[in-house]
C-alpha atoms as a PDB file:
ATOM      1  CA  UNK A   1      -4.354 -84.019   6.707  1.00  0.00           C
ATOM      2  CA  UNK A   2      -7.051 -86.426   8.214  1.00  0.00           C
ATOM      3  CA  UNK A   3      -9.980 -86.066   6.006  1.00  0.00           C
ATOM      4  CA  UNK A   4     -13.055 -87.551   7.447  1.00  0.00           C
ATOM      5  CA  UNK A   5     -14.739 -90.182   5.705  1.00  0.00           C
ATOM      6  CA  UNK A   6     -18.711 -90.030   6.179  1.00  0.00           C
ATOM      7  CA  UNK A   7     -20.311 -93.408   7.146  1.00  0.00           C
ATOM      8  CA  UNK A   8     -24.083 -94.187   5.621  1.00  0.00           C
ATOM      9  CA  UNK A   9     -25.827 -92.961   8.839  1.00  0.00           C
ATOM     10  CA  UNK A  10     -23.836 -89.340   8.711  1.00  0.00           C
ATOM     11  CA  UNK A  11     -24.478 -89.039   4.896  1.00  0.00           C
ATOM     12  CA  UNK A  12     -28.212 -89.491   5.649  1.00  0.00           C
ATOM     13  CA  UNK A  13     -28.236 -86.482   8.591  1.00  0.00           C
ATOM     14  CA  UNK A  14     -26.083 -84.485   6.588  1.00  0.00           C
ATOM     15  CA  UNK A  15     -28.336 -84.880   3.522  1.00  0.00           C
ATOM     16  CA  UNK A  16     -31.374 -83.925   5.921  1.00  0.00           C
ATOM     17  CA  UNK A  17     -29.406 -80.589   7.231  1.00  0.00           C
ATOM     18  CA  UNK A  18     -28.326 -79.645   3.512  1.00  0.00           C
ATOM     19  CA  UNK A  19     -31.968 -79.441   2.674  1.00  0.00           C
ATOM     20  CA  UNK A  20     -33.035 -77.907   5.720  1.00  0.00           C
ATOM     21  CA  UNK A  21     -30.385 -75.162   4.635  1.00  0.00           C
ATOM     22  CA  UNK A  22     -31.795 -74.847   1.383  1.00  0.00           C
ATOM     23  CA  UNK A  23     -35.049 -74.478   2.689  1.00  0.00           C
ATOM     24  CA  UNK A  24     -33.962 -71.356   4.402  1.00  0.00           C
ATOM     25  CA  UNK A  25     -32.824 -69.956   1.389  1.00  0.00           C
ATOM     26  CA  UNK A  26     -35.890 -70.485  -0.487  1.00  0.00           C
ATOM     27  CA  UNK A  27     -38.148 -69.386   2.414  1.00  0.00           C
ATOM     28  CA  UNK A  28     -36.047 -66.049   2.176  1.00  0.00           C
ATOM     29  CA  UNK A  29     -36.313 -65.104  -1.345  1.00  0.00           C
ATOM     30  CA  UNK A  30     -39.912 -63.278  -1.882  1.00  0.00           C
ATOM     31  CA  UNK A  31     -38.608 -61.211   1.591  1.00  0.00           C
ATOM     32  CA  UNK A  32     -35.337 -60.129  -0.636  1.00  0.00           C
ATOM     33  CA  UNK A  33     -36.730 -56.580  -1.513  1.00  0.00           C
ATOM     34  CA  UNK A  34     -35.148 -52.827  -2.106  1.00  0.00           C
ATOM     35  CA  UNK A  35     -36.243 -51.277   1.582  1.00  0.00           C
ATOM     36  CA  UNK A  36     -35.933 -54.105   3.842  1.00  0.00           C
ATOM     37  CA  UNK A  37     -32.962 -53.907   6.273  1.00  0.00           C
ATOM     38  CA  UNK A  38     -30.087 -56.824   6.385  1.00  0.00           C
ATOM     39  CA  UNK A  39     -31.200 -57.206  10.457  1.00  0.00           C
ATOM     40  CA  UNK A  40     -34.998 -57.784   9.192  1.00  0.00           C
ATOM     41  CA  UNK A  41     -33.854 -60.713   6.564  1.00  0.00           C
ATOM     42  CA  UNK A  42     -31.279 -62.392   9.645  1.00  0.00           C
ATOM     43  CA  UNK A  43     -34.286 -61.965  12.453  1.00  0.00           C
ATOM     44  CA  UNK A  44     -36.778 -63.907   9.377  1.00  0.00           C
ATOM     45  CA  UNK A  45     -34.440 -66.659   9.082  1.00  0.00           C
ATOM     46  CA  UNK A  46     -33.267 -66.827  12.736  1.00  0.00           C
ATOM     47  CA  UNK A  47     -37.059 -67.192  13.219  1.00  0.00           C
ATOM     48  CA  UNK A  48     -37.760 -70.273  10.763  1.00  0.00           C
ATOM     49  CA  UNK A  49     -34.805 -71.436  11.724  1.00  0.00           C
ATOM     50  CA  UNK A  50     -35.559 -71.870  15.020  1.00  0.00           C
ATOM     51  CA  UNK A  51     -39.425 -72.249  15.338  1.00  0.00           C
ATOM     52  CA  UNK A  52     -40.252 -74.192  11.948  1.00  0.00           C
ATOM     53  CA  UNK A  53     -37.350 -76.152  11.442  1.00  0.00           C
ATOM     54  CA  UNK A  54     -36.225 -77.031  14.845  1.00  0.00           C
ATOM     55  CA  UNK A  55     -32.542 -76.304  13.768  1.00  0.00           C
ATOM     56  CA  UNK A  56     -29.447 -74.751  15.066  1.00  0.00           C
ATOM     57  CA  UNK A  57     -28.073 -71.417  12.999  1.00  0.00           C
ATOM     58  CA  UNK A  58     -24.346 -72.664  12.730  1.00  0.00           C
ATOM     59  CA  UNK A  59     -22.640 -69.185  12.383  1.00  0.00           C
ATOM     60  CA  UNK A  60     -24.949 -67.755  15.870  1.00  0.00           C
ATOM     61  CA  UNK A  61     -22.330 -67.198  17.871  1.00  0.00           C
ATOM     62  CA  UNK A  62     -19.504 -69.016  15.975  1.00  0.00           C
ATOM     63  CA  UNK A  63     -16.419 -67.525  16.986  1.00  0.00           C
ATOM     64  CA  UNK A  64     -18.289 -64.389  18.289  1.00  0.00           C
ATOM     65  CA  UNK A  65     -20.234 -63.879  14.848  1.00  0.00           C
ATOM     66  CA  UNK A  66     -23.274 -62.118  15.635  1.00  0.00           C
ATOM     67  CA  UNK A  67     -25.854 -63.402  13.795  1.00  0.00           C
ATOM     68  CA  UNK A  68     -28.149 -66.076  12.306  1.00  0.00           C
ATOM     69  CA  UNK A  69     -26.784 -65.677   8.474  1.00  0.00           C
ATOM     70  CA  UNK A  70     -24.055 -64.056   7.160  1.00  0.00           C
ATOM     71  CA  UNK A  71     -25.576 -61.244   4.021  1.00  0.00           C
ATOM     72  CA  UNK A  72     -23.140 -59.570   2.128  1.00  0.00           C
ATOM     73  CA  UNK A  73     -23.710 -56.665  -0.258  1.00  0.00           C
ATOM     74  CA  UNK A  74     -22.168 -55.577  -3.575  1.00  0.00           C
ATOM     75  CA  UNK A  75     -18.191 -55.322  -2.825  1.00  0.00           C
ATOM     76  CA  UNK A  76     -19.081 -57.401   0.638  1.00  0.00           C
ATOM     77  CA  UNK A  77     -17.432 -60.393  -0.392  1.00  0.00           C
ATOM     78  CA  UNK A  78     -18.006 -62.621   2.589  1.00  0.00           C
ATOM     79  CA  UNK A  79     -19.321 -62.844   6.521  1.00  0.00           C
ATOM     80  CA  UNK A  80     -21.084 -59.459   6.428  1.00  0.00           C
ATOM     81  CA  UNK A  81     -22.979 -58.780   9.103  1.00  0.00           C
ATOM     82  CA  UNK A  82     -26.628 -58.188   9.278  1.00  0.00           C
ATOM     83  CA  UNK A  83     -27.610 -54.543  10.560  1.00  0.00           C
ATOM     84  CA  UNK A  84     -30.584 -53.004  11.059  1.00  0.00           C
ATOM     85  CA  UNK A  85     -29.375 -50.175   9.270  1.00  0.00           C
ATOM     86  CA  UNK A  86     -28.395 -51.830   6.248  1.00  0.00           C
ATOM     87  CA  UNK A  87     -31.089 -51.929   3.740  1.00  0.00           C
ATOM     88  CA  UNK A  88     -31.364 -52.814   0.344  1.00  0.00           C
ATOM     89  CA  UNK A  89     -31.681 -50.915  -2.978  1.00  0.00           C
ATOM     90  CA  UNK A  90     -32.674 -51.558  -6.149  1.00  0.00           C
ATOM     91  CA  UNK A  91     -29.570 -52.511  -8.243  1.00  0.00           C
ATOM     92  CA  UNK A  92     -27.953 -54.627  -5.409  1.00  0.00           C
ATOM     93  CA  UNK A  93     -26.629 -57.990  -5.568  1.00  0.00           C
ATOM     94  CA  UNK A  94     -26.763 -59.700  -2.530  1.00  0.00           C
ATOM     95  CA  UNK A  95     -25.222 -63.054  -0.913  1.00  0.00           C
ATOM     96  CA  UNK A  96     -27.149 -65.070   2.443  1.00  0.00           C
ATOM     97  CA  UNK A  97     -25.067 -67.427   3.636  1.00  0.00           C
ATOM     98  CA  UNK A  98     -26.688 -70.042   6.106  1.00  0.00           C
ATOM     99  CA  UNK A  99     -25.373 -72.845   7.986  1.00  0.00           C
ATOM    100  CA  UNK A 100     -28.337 -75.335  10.159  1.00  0.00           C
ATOM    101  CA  UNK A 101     -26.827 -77.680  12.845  1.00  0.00           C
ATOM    102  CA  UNK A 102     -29.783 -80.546  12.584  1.00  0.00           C
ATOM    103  CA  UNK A 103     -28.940 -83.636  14.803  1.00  0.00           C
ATOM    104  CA  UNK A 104     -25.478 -82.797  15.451  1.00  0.00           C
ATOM    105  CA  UNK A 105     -24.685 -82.466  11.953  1.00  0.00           C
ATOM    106  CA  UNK A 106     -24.213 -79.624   9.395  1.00  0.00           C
ATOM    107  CA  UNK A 107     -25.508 -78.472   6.249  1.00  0.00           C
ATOM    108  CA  UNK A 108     -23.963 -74.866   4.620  1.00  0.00           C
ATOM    109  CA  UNK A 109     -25.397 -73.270   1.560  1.00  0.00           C
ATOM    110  CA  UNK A 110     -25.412 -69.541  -0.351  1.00  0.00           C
ATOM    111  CA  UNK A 111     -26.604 -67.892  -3.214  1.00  0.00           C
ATOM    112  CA  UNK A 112     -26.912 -64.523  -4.863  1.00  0.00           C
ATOM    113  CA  UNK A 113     -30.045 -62.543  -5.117  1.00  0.00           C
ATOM    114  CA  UNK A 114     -30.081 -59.768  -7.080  1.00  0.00           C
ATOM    115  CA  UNK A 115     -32.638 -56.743  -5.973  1.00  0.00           C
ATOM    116  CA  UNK A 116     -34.608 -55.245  -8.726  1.00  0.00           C
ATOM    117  CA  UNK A 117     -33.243 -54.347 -11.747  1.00  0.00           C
ATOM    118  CA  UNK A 118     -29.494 -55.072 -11.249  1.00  0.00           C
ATOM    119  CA  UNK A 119     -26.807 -53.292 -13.898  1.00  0.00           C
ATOM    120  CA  UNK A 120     -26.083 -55.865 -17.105  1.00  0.00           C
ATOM    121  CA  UNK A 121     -22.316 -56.181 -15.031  1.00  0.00           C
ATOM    122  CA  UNK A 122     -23.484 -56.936 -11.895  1.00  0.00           C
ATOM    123  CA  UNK A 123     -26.368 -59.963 -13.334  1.00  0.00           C
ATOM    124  CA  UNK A 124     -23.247 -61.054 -15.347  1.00  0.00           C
ATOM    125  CA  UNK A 125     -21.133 -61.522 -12.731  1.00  0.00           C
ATOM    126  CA  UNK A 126     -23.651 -63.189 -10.175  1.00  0.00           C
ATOM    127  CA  UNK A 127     -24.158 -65.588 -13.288  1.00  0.00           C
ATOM    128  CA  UNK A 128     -20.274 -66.964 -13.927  1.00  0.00           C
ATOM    129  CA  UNK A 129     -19.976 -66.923 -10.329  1.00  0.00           C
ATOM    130  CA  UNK A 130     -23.264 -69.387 -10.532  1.00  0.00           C
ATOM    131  CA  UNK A 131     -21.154 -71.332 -13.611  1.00  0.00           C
ATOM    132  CA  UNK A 132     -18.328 -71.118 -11.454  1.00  0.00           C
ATOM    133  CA  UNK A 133     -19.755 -72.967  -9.062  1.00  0.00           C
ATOM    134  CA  UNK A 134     -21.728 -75.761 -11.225  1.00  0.00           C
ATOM    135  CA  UNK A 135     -18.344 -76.161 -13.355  1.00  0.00           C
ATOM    136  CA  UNK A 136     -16.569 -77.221 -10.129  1.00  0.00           C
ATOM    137  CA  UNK A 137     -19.514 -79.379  -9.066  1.00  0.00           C
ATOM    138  CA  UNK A 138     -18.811 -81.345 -12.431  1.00  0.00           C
ATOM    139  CA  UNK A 139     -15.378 -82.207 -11.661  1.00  0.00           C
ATOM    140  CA  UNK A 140     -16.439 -84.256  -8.610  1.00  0.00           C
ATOM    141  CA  UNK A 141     -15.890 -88.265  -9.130  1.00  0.00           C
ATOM    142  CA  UNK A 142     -13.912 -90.472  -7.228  1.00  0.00           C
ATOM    143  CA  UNK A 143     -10.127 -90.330  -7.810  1.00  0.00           C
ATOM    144  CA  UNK A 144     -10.386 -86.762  -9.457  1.00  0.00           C
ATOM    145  CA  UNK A 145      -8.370 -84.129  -6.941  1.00  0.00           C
ATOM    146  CA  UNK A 146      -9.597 -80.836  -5.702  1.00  0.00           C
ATOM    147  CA  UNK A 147      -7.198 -79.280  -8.242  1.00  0.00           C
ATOM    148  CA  UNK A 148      -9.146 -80.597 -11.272  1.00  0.00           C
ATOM    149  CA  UNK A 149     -12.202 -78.727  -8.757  1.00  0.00           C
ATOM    150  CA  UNK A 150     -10.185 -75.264  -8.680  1.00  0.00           C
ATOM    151  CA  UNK A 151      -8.597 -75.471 -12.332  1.00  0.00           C
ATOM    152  CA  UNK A 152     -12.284 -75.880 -13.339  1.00  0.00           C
ATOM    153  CA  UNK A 153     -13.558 -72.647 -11.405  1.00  0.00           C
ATOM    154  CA  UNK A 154     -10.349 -70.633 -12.081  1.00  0.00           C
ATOM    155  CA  UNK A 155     -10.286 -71.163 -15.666  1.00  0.00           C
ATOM    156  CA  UNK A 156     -13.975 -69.873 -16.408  1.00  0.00           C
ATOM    157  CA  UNK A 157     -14.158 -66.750 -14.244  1.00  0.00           C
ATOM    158  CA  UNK A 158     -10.978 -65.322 -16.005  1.00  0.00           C
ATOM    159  CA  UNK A 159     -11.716 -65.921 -19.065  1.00  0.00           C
ATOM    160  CA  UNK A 160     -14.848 -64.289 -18.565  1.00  0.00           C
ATOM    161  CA  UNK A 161     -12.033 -61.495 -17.051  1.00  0.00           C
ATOM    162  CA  UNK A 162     -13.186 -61.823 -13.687  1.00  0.00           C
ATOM    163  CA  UNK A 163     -10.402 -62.924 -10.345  1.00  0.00           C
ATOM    164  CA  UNK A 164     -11.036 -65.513  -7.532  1.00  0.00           C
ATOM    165  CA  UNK A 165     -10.614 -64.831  -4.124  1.00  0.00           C
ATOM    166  CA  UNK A 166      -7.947 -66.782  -2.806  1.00  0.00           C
ATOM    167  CA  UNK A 167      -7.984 -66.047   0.892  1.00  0.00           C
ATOM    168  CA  UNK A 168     -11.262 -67.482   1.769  1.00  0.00           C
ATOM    169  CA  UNK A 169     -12.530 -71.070   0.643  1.00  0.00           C
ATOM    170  CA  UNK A 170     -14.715 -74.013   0.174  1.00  0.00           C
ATOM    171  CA  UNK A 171     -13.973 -77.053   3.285  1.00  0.00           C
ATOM    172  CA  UNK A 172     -14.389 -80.215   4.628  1.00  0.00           C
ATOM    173  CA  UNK A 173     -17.774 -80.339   6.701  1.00  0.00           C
ATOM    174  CA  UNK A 174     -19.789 -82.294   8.866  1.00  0.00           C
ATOM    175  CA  UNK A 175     -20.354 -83.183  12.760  1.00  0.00           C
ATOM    176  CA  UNK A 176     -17.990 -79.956  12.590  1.00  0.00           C
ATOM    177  CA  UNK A 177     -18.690 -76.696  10.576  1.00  0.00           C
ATOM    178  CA  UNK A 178     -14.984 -76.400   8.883  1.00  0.00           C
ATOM    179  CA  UNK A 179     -13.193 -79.999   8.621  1.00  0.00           C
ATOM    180  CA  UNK A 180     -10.332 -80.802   6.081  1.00  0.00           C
ATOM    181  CA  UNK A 181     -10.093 -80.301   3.775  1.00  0.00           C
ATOM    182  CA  UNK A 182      -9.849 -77.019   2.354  1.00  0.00           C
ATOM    183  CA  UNK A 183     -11.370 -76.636  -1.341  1.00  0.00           C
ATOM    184  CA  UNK A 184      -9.384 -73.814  -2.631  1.00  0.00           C
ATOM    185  CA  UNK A 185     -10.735 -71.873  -6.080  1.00  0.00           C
ATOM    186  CA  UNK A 186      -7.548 -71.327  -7.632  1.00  0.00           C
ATOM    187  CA  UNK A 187      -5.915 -74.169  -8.761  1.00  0.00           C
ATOM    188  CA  UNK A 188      -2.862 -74.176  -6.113  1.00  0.00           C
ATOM    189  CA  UNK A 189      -0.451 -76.997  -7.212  1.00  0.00           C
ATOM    190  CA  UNK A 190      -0.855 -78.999  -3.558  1.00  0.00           C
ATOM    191  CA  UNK A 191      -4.388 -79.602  -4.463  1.00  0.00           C
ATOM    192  CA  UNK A 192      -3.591 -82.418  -6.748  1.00  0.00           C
ATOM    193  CA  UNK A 193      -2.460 -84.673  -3.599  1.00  0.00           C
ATOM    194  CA  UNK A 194      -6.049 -84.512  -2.305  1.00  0.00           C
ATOM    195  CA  UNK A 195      -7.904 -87.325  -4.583  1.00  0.00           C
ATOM    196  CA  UNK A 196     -11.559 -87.459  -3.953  1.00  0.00           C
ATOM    197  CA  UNK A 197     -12.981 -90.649  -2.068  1.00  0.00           C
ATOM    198  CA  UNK A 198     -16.168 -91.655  -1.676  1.00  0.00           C
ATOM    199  CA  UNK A 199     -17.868 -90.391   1.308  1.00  0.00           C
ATOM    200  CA  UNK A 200     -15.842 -87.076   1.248  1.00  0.00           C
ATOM    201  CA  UNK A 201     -18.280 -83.964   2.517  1.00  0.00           C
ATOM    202  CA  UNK A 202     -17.198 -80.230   1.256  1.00  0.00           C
ATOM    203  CA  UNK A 203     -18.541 -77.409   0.164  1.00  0.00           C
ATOM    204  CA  UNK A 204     -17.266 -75.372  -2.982  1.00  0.00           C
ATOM    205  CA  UNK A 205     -18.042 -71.635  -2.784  1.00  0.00           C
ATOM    206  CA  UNK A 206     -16.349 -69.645  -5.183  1.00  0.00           C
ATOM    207  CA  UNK A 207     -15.827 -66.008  -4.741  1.00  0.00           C
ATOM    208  CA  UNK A 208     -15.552 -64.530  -7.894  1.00  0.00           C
ATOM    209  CA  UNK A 209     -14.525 -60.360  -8.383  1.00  0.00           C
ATOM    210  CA  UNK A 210     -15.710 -58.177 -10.639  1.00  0.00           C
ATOM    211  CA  UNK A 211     -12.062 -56.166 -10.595  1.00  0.00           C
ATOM    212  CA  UNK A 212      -8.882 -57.650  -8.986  1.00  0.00           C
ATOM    213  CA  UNK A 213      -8.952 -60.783  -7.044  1.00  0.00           C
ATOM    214  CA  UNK A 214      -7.180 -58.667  -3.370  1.00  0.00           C
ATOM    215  CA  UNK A 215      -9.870 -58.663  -0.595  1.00  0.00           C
ATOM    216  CA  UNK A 216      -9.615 -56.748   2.555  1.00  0.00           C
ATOM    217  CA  UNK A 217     -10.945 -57.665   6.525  1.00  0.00           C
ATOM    218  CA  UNK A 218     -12.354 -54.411   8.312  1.00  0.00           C
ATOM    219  CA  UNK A 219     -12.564 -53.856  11.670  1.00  0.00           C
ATOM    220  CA  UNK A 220     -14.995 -55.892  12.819  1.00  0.00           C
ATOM    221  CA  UNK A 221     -13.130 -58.529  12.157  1.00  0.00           C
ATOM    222  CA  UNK A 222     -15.843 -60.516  10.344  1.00  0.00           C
ATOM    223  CA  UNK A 223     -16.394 -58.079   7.313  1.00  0.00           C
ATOM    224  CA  UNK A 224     -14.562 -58.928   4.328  1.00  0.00           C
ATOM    225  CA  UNK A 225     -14.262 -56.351   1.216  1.00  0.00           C
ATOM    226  CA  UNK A 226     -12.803 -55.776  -2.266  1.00  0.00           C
ATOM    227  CA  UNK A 227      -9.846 -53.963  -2.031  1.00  0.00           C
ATOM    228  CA  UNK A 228     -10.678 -52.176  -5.296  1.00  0.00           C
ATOM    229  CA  UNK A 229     -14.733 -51.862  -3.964  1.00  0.00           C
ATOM    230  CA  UNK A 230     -15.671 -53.734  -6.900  1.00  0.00           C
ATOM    231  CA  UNK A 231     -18.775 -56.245  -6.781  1.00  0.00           C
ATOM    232  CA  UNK A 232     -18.326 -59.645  -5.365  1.00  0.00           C
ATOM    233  CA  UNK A 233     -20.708 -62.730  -6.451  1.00  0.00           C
ATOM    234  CA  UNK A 234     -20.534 -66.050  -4.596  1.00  0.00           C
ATOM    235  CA  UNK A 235     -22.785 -69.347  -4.929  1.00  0.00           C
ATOM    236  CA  UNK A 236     -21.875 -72.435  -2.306  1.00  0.00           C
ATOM    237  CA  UNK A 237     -23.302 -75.760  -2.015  1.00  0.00           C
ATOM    238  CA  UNK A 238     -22.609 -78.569   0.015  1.00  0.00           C
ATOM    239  CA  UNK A 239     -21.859 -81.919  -1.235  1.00  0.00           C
ATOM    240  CA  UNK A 240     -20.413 -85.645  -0.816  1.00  0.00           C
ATOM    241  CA  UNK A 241     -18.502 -87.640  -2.885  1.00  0.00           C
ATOM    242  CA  UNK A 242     -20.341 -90.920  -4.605  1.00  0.00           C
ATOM    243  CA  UNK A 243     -19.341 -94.497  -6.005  1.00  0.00           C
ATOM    244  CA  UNK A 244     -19.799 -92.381  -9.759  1.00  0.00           C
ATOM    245  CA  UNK A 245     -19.851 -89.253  -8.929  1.00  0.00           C
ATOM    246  CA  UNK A 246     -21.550 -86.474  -6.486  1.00  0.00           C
ATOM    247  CA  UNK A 247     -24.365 -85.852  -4.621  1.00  0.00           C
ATOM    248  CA  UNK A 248     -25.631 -82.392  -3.523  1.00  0.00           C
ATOM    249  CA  UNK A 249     -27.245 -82.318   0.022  1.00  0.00           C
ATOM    250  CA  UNK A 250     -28.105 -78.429  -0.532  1.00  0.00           C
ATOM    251  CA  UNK A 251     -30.178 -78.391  -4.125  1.00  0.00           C
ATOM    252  CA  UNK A 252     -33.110 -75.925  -3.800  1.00  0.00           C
ATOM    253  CA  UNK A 253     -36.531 -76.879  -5.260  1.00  0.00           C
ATOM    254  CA  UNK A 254     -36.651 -77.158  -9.160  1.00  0.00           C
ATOM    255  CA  UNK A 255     -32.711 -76.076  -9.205  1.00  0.00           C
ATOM    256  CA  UNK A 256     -30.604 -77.218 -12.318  1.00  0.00           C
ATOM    257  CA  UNK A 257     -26.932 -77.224 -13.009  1.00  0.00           C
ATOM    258  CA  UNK A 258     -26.136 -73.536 -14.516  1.00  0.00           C
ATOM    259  CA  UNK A 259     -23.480 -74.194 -17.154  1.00  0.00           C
ATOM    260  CA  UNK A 260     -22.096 -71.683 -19.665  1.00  0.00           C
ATOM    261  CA  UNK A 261     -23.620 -72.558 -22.830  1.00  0.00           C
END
């Protein structure tokens, strides 16, 4: 596994394109409303994207996907796509994924709204999967391993009885959207062989289930679903690897670590 190690000049445009990313996702929020349609949200961000920031949107085109930002409803648990004739309710919970390409480089951040008044479940699951993430954040040092990362995230969502998807995961990122290596949620025993150096770039994303932890791909071949259709909550930043510890390249204005108390 050849794991990239980031020189001082691609920490510095990766740092720029994680807070372009987060920009996105702050620009977004007051537009997050019951009524408005999935395709409305993508063409608002497409539209910053492109005209305010100057940026690429990563996942246009990648592969075939579709659109500017990947928003995924309820029991979406990943890569939805944005439609017109998707819109929002009150009581939804809601992931927007977005990736910017700024100067050849990538930055690759989500985060859960919730729309209206959202059932006690639901803003309790959108909140461990927020720990979720944070807890795994913590773990990050040089010469810890992506297992103490996973054991982290695993450990709190089920014993707050929730499941973590294991087919989809956090990865290695920079001049290229998906590098090694691959930051798995579940704390798989070959994780322990990757120890964290400095200058490492990944992203953690933890998809965490409301029922069981089995996920299905539809049709489209982008779509990804709960088998059970139980909610899905996922939070993803991107970060590097420091001489004592992390930094996060994708930290939205005034954001703190969220930590169970």
């Amino acid at each position: 596994m050849a794991i990239k190690i980031k020189t001082a000049q691609e920490i510095q445009k990766l740092r720029l394109a994680g807070r372009l990313a987060a920009e996105v996702l702050e620009m977004i929020e007051p537009h997050v409303v019951a009524g408005v349609s999935t395709g409305e949200l993508n063409r608002i961000m497409h539209d910053y994207m492109t005209n305010q920031q100057n940026v690429i949107p990563a996942t246009l085109n990648y592969h075939g996907f579709p659109a500017s930002s990947c928003i995924s409803i309820n029991h979406v648990v990943c890569h939805g796509i944005p439609d017109d004739n998707k819109k929002l309710k009150k009581g939804d919970i809601v992931n927007i994924d977005v990736t910017v390409i700024k100067d050849g480089y990538h930055g690759d951040t989500s985060r859960m709204f919730e729309v209206g008044d959202v059932k006690p479940f639901a803003h309790r699951l959108c909140q461990v999967a927020q720990e979720c993430l944070w807890l795994g954040i913590e773990q990050v040092k040089p010469e810890a391993t992506l297992y103490d990362v996973a054991l982290a995230i695993q450990n709190h969502a089920e014993q707050q009885g929730f499941s973590v998807v294991r087919e989809y995961c956090g990865h290695g990122i920079g001049a290229d959207f998906h590098e090694e290596p691959q930051v798995l949620h579940y704390a798989a025993p070959e994780l322990k062989e990757i120890v964290l150096k400095p200058g490492m770039v990944f992203t953690i994303e933890p998809m965490i289930n409301l029922g069981k932890a089995a996920v299905k791909l539809l049709g489209d071949n982008w779509t990804v679903i709960t088998k059970d259709r139980k909610l899905s909550a996922q939070w993803e930043h991107t970060l590097t690897v420091t001489e004592d510890g992390y930094e996060i390249f994708t930290l939205r204005e005034g954001e703190k670590p969220v930590l169970p108390v």
